[in-house]
Structures are given as structure tokens and as C-alpha cells.
PDB file of N, CA and C in Angstrom:
ATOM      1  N   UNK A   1     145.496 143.360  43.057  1.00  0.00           N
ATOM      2  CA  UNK A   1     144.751 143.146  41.828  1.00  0.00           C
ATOM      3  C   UNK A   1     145.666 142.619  40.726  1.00  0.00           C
ATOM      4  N   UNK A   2     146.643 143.332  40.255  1.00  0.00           N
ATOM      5  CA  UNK A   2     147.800 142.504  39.375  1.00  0.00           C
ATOM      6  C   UNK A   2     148.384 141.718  40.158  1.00  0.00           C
ATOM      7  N   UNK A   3     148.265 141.013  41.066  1.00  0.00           N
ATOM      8  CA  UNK A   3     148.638 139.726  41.337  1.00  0.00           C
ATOM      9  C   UNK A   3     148.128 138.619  40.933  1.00  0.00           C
ATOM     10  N   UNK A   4     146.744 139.162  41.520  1.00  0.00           N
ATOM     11  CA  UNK A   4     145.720 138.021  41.182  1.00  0.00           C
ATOM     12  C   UNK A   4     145.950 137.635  39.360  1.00  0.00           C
ATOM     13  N   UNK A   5     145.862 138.480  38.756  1.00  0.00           N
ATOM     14  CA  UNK A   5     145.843 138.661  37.344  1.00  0.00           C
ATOM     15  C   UNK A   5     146.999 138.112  36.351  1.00  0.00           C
ATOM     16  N   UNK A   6     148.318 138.259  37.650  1.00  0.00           N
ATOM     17  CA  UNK A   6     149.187 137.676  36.919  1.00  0.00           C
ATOM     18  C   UNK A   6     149.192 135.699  37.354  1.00  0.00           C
ATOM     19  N   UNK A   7     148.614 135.875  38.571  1.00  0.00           N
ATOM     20  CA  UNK A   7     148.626 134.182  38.762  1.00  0.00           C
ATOM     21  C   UNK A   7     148.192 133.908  37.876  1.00  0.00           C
ATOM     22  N   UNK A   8     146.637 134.234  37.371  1.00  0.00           N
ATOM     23  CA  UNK A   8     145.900 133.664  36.765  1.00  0.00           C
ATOM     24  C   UNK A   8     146.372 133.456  35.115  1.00  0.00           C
ATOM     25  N   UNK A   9     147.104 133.672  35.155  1.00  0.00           N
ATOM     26  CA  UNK A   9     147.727 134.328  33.742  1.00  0.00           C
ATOM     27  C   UNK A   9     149.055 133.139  33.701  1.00  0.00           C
ATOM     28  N   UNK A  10     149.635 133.071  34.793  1.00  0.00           N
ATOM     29  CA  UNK A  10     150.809 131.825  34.916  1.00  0.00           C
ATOM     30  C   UNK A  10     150.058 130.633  35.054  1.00  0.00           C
ATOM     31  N   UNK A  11     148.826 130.338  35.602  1.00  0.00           N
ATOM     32  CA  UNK A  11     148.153 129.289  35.680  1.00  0.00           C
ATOM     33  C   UNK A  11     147.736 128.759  34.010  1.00  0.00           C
ATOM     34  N   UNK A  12     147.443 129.951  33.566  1.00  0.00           N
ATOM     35  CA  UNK A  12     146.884 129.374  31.919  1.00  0.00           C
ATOM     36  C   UNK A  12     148.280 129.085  31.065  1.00  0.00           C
ATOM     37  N   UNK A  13     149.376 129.702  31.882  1.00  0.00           N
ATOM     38  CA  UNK A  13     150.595 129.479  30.457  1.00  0.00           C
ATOM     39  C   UNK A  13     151.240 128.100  30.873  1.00  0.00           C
ATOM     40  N   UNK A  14     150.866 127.333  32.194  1.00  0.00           N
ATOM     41  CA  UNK A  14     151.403 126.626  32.901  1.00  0.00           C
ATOM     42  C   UNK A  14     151.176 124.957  31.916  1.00  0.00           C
ATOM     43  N   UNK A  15     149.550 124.785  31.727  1.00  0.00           N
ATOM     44  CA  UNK A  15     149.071 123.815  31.261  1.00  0.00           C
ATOM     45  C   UNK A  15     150.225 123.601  29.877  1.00  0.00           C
ATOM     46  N   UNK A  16     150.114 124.399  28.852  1.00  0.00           N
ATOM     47  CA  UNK A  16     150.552 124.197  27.704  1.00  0.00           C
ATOM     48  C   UNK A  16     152.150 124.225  27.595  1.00  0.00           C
ATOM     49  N   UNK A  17     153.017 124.936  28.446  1.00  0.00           N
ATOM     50  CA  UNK A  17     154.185 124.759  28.848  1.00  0.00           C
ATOM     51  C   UNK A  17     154.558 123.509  29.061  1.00  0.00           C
ATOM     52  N   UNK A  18     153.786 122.886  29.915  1.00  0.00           N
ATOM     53  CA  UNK A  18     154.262 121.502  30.710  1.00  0.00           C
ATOM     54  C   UNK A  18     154.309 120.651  29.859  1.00  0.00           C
ATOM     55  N   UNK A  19     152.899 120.500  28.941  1.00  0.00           N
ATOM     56  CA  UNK A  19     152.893 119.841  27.149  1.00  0.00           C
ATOM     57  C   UNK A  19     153.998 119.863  26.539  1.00  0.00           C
ATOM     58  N   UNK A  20     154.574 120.704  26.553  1.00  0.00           N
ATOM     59  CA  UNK A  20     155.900 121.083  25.537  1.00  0.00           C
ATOM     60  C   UNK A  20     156.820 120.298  26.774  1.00  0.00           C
ATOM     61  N   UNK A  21     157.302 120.032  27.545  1.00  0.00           N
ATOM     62  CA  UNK A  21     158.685 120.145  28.202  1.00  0.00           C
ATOM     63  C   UNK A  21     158.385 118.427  29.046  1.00  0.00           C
ATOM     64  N   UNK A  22     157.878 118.129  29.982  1.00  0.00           N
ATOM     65  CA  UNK A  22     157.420 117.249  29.787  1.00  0.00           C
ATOM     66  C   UNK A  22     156.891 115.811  29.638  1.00  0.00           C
ATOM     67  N   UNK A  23     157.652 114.548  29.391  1.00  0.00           N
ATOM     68  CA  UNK A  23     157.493 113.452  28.741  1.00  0.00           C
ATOM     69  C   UNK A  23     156.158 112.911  28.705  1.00  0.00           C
ATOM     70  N   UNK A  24     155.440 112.677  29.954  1.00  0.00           N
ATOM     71  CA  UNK A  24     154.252 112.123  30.233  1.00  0.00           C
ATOM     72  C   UNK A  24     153.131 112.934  29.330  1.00  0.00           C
ATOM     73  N   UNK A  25     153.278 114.022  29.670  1.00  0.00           N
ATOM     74  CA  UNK A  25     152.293 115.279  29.345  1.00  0.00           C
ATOM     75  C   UNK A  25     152.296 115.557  27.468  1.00  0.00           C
ATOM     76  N   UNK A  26     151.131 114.580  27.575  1.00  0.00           N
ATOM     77  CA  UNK A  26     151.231 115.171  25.572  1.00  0.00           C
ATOM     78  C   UNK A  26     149.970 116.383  25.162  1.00  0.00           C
ATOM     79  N   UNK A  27     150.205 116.694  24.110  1.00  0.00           N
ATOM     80  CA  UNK A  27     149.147 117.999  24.081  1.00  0.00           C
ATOM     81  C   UNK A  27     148.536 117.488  22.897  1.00  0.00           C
ATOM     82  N   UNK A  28     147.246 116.941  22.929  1.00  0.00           N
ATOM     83  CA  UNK A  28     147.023 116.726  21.285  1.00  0.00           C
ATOM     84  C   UNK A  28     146.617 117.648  20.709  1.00  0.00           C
ATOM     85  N   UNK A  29     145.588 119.020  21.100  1.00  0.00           N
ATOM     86  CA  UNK A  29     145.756 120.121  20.272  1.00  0.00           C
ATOM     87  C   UNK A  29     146.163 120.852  20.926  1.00  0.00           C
ATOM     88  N   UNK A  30     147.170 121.928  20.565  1.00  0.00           N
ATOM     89  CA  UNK A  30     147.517 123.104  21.449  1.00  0.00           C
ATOM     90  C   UNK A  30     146.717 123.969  21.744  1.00  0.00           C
ATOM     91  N   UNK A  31     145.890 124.319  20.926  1.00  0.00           N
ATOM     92  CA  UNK A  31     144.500 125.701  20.954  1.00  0.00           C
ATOM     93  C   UNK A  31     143.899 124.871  22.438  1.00  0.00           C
ATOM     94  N   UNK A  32     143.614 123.837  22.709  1.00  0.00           N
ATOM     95  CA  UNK A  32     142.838 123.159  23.458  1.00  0.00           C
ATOM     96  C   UNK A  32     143.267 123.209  24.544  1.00  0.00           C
ATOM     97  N   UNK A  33     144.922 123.033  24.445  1.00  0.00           N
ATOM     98  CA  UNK A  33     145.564 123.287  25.748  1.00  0.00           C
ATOM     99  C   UNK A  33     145.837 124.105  26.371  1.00  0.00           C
ATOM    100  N   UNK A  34     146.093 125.481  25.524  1.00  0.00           N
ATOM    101  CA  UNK A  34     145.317 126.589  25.920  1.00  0.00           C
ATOM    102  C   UNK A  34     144.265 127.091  26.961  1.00  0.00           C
ATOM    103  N   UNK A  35     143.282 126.614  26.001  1.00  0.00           N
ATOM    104  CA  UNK A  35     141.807 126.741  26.781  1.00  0.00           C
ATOM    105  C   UNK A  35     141.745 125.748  27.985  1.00  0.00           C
ATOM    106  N   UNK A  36     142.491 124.699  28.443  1.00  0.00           N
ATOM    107  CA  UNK A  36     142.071 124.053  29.334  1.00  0.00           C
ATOM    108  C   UNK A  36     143.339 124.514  30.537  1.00  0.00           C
ATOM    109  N   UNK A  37     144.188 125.228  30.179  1.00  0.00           N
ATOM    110  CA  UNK A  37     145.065 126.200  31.247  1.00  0.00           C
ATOM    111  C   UNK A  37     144.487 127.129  31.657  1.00  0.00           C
ATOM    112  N   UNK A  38     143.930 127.849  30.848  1.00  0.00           N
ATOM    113  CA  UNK A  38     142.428 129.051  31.038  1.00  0.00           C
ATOM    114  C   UNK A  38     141.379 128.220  32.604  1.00  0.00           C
ATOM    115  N   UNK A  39     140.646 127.485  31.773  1.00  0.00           N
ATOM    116  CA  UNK A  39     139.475 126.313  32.980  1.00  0.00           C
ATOM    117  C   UNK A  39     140.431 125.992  34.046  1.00  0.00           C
ATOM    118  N   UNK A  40     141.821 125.581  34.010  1.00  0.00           N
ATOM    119  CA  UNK A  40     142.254 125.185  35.169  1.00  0.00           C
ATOM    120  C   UNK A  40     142.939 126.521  36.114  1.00  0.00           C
ATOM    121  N   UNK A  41     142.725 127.454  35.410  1.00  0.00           N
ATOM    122  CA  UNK A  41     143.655 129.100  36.102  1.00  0.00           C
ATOM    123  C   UNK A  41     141.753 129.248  36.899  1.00  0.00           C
ATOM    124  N   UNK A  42     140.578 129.225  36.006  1.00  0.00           N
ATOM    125  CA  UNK A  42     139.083 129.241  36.777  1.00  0.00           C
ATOM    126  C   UNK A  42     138.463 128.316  37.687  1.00  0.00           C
ATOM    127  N   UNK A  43     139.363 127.344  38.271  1.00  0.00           N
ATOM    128  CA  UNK A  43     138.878 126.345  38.847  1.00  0.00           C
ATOM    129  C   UNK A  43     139.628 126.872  39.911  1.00  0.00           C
ATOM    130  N   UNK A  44     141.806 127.079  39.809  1.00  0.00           N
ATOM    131  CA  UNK A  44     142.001 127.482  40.707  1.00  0.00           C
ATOM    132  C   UNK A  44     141.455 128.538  41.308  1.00  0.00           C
ATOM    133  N   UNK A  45     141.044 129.490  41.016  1.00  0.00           N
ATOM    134  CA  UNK A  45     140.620 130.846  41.468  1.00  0.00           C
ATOM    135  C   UNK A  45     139.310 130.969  41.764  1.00  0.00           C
ATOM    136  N   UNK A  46     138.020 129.846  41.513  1.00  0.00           N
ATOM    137  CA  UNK A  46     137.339 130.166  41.940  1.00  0.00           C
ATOM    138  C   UNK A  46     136.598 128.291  42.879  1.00  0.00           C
ATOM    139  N   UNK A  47     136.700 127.237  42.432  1.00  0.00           N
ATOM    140  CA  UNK A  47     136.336 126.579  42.643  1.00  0.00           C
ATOM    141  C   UNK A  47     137.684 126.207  44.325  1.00  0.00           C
ATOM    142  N   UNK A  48     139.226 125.717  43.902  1.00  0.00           N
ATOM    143  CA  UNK A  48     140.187 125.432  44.565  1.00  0.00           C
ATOM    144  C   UNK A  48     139.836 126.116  45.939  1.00  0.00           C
ATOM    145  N   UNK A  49     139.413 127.281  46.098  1.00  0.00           N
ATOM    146  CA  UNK A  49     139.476 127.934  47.507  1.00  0.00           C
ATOM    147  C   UNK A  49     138.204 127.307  48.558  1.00  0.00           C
ATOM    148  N   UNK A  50     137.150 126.812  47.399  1.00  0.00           N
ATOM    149  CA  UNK A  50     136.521 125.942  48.353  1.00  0.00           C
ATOM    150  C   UNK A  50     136.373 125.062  48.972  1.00  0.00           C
ATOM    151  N   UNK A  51     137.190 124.377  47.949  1.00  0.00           N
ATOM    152  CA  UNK A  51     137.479 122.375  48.739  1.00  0.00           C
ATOM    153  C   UNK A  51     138.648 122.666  49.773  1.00  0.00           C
ATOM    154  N   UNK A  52     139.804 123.739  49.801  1.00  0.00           N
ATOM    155  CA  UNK A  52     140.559 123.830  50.744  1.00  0.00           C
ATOM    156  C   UNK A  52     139.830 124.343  52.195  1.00  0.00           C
ATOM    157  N   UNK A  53     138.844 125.093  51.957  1.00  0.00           N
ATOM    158  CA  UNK A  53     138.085 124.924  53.292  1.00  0.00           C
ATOM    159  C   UNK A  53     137.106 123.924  53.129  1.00  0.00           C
ATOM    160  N   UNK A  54     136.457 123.272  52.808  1.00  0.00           N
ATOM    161  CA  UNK A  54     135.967 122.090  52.935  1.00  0.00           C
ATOM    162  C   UNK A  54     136.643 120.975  53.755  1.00  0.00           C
ATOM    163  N   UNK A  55     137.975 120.875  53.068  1.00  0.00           N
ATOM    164  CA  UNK A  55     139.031 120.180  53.556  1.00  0.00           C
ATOM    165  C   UNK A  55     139.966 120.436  54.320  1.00  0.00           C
ATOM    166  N   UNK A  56     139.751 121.472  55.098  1.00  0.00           N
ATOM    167  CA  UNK A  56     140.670 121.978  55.981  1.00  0.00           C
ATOM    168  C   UNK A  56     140.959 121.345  57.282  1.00  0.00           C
ATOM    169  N   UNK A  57     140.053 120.497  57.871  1.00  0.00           N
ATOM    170  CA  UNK A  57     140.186 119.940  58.953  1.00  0.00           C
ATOM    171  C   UNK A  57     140.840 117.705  58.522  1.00  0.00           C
ATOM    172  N   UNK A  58     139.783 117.885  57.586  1.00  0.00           N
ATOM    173  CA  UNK A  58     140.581 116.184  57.476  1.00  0.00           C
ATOM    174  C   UNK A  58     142.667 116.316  56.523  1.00  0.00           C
ATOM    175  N   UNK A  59     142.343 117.930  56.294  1.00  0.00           N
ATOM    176  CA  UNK A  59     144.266 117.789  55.543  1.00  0.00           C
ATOM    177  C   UNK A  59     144.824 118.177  56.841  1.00  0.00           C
ATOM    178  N   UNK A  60     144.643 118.407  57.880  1.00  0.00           N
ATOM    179  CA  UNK A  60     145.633 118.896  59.044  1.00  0.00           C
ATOM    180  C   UNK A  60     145.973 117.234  59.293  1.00  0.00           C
ATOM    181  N   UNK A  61     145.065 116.170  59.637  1.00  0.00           N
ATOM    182  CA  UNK A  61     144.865 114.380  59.614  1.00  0.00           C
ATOM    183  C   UNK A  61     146.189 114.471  58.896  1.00  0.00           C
ATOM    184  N   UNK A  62     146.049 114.426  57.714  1.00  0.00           N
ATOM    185  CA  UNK A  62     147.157 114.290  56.674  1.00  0.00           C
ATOM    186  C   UNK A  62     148.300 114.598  56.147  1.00  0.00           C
ATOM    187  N   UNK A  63     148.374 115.826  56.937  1.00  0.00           N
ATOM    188  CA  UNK A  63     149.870 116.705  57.210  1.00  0.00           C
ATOM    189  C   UNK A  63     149.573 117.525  55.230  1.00  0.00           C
ATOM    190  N   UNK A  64     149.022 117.859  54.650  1.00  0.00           N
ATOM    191  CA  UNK A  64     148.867 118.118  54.066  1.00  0.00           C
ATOM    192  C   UNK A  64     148.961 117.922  52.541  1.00  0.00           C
ATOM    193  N   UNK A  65     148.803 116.521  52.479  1.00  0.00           N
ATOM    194  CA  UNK A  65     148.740 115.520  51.543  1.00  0.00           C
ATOM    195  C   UNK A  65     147.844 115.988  50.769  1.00  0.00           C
ATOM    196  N   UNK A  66     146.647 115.772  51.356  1.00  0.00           N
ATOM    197  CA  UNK A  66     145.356 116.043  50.942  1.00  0.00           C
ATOM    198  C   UNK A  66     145.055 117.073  49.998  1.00  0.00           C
ATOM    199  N   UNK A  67     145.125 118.232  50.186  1.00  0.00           N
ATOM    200  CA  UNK A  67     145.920 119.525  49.230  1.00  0.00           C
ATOM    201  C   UNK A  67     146.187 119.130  47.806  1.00  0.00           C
ATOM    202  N   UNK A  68     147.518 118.164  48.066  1.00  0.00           N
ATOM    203  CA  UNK A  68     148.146 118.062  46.654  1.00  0.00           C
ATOM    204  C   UNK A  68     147.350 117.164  45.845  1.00  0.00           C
ATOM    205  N   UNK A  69     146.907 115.981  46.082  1.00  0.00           N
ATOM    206  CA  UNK A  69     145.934 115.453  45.538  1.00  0.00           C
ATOM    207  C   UNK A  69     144.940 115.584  45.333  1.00  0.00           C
ATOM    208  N   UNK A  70     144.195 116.868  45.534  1.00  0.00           N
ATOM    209  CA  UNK A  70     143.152 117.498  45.473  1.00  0.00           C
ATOM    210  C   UNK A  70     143.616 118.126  43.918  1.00  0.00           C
ATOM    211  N   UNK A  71     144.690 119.324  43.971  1.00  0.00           N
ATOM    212  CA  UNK A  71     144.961 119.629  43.138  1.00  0.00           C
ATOM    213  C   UNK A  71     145.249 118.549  42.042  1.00  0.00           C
ATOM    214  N   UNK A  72     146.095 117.688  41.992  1.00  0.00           N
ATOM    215  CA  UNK A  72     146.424 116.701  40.651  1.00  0.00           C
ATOM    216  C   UNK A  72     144.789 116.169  40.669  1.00  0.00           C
ATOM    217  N   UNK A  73     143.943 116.313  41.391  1.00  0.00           N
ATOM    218  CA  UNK A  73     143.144 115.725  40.834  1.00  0.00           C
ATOM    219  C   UNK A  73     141.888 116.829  40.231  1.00  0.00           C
ATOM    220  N   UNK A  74     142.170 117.879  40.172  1.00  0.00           N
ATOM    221  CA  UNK A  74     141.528 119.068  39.956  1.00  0.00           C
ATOM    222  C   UNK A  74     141.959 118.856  38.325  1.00  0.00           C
ATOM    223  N   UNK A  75     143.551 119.178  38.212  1.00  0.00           N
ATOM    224  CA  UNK A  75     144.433 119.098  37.063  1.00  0.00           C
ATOM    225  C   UNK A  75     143.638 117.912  35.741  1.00  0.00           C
ATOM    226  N   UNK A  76     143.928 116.398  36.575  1.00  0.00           N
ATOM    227  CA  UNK A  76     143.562 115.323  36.149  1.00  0.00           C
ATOM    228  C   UNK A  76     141.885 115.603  35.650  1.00  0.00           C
ATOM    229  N   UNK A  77     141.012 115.742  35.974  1.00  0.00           N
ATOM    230  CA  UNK A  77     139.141 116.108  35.873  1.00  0.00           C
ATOM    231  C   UNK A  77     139.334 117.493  34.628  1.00  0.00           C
ATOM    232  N   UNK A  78     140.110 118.208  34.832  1.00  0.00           N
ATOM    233  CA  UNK A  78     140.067 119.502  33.964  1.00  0.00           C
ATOM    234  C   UNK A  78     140.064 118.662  32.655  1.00  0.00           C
ATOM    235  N   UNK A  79     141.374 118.497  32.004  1.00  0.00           N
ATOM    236  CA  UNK A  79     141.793 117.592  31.265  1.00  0.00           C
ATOM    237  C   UNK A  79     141.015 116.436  30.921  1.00  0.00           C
ATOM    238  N   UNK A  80     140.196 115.931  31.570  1.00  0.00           N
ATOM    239  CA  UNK A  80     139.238 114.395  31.331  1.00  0.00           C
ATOM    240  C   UNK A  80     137.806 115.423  30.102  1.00  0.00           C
ATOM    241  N   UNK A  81     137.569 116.689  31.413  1.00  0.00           N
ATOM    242  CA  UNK A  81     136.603 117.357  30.378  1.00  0.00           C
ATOM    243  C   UNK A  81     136.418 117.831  28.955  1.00  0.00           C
ATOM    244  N   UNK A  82     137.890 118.422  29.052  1.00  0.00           N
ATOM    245  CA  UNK A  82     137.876 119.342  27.616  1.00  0.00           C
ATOM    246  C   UNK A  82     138.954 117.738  26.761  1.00  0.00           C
ATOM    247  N   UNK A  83     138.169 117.286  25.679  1.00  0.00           N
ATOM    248  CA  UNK A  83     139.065 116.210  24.443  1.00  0.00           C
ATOM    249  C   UNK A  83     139.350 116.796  24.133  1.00  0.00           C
ATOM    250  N   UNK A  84     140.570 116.410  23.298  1.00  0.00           N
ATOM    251  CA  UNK A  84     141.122 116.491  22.635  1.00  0.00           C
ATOM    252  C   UNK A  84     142.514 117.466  22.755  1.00  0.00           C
ATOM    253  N   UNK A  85     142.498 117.577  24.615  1.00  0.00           N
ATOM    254  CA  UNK A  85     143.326 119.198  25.029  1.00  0.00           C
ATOM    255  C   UNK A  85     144.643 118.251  25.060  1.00  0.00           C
ATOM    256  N   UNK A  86     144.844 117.832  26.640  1.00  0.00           N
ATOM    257  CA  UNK A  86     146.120 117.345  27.270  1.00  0.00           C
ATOM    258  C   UNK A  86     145.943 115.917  27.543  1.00  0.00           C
ATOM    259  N   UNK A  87     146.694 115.208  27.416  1.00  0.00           N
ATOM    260  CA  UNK A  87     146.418 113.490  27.849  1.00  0.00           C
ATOM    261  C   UNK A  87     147.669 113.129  28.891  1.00  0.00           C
ATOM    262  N   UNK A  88     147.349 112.655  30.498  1.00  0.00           N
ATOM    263  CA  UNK A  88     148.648 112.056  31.120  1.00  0.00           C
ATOM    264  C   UNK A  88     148.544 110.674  30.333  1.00  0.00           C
ATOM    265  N   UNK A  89     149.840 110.288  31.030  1.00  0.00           N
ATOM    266  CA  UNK A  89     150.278 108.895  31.037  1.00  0.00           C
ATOM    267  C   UNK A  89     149.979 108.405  32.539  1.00  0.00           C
ATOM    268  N   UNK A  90     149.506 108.458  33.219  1.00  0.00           N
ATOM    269  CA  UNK A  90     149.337 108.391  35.071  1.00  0.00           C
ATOM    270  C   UNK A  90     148.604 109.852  35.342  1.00  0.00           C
ATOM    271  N   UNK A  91     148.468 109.278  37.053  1.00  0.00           N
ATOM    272  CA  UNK A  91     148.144 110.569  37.500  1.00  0.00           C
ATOM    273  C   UNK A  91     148.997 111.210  38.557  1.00  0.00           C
ATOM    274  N   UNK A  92     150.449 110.469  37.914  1.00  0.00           N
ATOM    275  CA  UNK A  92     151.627 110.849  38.696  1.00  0.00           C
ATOM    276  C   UNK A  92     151.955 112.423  37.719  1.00  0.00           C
ATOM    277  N   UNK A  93     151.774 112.087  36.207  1.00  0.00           N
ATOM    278  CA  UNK A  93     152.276 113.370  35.582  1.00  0.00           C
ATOM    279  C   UNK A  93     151.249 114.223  35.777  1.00  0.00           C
ATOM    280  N   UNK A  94     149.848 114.249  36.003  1.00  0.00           N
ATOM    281  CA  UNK A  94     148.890 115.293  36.896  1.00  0.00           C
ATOM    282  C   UNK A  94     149.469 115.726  38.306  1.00  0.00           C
ATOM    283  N   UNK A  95     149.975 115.165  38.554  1.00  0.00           N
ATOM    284  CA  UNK A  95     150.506 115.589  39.559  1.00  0.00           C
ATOM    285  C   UNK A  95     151.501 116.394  39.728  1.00  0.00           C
ATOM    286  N   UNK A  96     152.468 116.124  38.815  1.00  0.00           N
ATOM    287  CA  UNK A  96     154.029 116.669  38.573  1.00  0.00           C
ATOM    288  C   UNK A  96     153.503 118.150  37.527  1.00  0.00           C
ATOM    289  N   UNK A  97     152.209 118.043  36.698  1.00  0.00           N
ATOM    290  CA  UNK A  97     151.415 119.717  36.749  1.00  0.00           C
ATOM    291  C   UNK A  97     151.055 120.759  37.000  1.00  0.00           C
ATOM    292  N   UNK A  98     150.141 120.029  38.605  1.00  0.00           N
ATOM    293  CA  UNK A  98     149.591 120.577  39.558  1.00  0.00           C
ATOM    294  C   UNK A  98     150.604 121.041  40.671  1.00  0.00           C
ATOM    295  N   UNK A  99     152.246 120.580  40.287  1.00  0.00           N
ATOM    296  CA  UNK A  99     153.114 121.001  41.232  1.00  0.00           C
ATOM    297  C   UNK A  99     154.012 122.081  40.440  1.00  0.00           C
ATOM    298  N   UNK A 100     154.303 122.073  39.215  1.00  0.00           N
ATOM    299  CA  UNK A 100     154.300 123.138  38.465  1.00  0.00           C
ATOM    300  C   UNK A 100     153.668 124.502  38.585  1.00  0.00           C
ATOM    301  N   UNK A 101     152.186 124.051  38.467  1.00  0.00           N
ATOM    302  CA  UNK A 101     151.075 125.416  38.528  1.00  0.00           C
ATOM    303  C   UNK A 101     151.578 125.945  40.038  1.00  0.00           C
ATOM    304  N   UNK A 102     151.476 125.074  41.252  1.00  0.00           N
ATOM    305  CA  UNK A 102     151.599 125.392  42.889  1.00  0.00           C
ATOM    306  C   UNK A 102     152.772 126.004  42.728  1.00  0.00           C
ATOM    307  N   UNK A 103     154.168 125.710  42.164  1.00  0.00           N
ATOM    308  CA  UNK A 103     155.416 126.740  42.780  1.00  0.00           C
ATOM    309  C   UNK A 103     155.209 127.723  41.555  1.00  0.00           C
ATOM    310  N   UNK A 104     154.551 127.943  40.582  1.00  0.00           N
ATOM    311  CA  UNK A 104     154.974 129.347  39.728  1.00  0.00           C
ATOM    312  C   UNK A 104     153.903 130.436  40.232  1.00  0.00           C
ATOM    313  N   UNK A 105     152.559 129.553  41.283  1.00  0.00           N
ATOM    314  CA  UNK A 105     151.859 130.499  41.838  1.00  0.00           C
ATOM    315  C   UNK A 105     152.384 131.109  43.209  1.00  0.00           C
ATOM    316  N   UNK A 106     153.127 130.285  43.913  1.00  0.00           N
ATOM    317  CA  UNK A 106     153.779 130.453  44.950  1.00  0.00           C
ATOM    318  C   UNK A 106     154.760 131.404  44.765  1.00  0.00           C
ATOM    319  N   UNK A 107     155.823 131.383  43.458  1.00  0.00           N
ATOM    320  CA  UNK A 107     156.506 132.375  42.936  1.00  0.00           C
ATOM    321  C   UNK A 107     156.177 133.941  42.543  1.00  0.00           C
ATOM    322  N   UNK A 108     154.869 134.218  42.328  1.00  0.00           N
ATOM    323  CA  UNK A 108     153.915 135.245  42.039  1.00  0.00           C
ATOM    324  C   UNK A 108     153.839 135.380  43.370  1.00  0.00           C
ATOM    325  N   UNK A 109     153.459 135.063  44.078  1.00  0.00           N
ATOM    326  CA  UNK A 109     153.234 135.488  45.447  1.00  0.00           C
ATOM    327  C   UNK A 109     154.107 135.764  46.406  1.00  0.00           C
ATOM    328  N   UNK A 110     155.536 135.451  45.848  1.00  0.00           N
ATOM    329  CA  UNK A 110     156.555 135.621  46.920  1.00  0.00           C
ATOM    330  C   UNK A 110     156.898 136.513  46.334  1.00  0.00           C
ATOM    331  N   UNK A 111     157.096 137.083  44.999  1.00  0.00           N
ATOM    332  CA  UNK A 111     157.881 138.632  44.465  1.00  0.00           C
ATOM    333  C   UNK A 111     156.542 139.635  44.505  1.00  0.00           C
ATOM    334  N   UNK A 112     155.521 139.289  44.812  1.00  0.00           N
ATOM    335  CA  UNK A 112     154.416 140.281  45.143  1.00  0.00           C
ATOM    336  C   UNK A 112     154.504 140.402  46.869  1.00  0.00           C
ATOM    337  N   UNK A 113     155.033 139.544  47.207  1.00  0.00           N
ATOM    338  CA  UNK A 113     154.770 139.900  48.778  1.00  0.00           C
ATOM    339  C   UNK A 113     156.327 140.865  48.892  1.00  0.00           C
ATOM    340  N   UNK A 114     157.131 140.277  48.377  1.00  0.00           N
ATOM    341  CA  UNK A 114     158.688 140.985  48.405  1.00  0.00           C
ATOM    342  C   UNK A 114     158.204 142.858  47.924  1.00  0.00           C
ATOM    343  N   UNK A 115     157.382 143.236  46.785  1.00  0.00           N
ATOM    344  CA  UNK A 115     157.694 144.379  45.962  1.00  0.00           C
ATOM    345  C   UNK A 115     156.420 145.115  47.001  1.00  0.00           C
ATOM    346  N   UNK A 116     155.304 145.056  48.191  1.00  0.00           N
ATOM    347  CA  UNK A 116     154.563 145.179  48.614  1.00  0.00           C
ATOM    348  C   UNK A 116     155.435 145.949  49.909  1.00  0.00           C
ATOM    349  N   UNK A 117     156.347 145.068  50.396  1.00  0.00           N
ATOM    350  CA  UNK A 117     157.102 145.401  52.014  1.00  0.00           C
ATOM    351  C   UNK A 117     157.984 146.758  51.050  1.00  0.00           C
TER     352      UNK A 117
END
């Protein structure tokens, strides 16, 4: 349960972090970017688990390509919705986001699997 809670929690600090640090990634309001780290921590957690089984058989095809561009493009659509939040320059820096959010969730999950054994 505090796992889940803390992903979700690194997923929302992830968006507005990346704004700050960066180049591609501008934040035109921060409150916004905020809230659209929030929508993208609720997309991962509730929408993300479905297209990965959806897509589970054409990303094995792909060696698991498919995945990541799913995500930058999860990232990329979040961001298109909410104005005035985050703006890329490409959807290479959606990408370089969505790989951000993937290892600090991956990181939550490896010192939760470590403090569990």
C-alpha cells in the first residue's frame, strides 16, 4: 500500500522536476505542472496497466519498444490536454520524461522489493 502511494507521489513530483532541470521541457505554469504530474501519476496507475495488456502480444514483435512509446506518448497526450501546464520541444523530450517517471518508479520498486525480503 505505501508503495503504491509513494510511486504515485514520485510520478506527480516527476512532471514538474523535469520542467525545472531539463532544456526541452518548459513549464509555463507551475501550479499546472503540478496538476498534470498528478493526471499523469492517474493515467499511470490506472489507465497504463491497460494498454500494457492490450499490447502485450504485438510489444513481445518489438522487443519492447512498444512500451516506451506508449508511455512518451501517454506523457506527450497528458500535456496536449491540460494548457498552459508543460510544452516539449519534440517528442524526443516526452520521451526523455516518460523515462524519468519509468526509472524513479522502478527505483520505488526496487527499495520496496529490497525492505519486503
Amino acid at each position: 500500500m505505501f508503495c503504491g502511494i509513494l510511486r504515485f507521489l514520485v510520478t506527480a513530483a516527476a512532471v514538474p522536476v523535469c520542467a525545472e532541470l531539463m532544456d526541452g521541457v518548459r513549464a509555463v505554469d507551475m501550479s499546472n505542472a503540478v496538476v498534470l504530474g498528478l493526471l499523469l501519476a492517474l493515467i499511470y496507475t490506472l489507465l497504463r496497466p491497460l494498454l500494457r495488456l492490450l499490447l502485450k502480444v504485438v510489444n513481445f514483435c518489438t522487443l519492447g519498444l512498444l512500451y516506451v512509446a506508449v508511455d512518451a506518448w501517454l506523457v506527450w497526450t497528458a500535456a496536449a490536454l491540460l494548457e498552459n501546464s508543460v510544452q516539449f520541444q519534440s517528442f524526443w523530450w516526452a520521451l526523455a520524461v516518460a523515462a524519468v517517471i519509468n526509472a524513479a518508479r522502478m527505483a520505488i520498486d526496487a527499495l520496496s522489493g529490497g525492505a519486503r525480503r
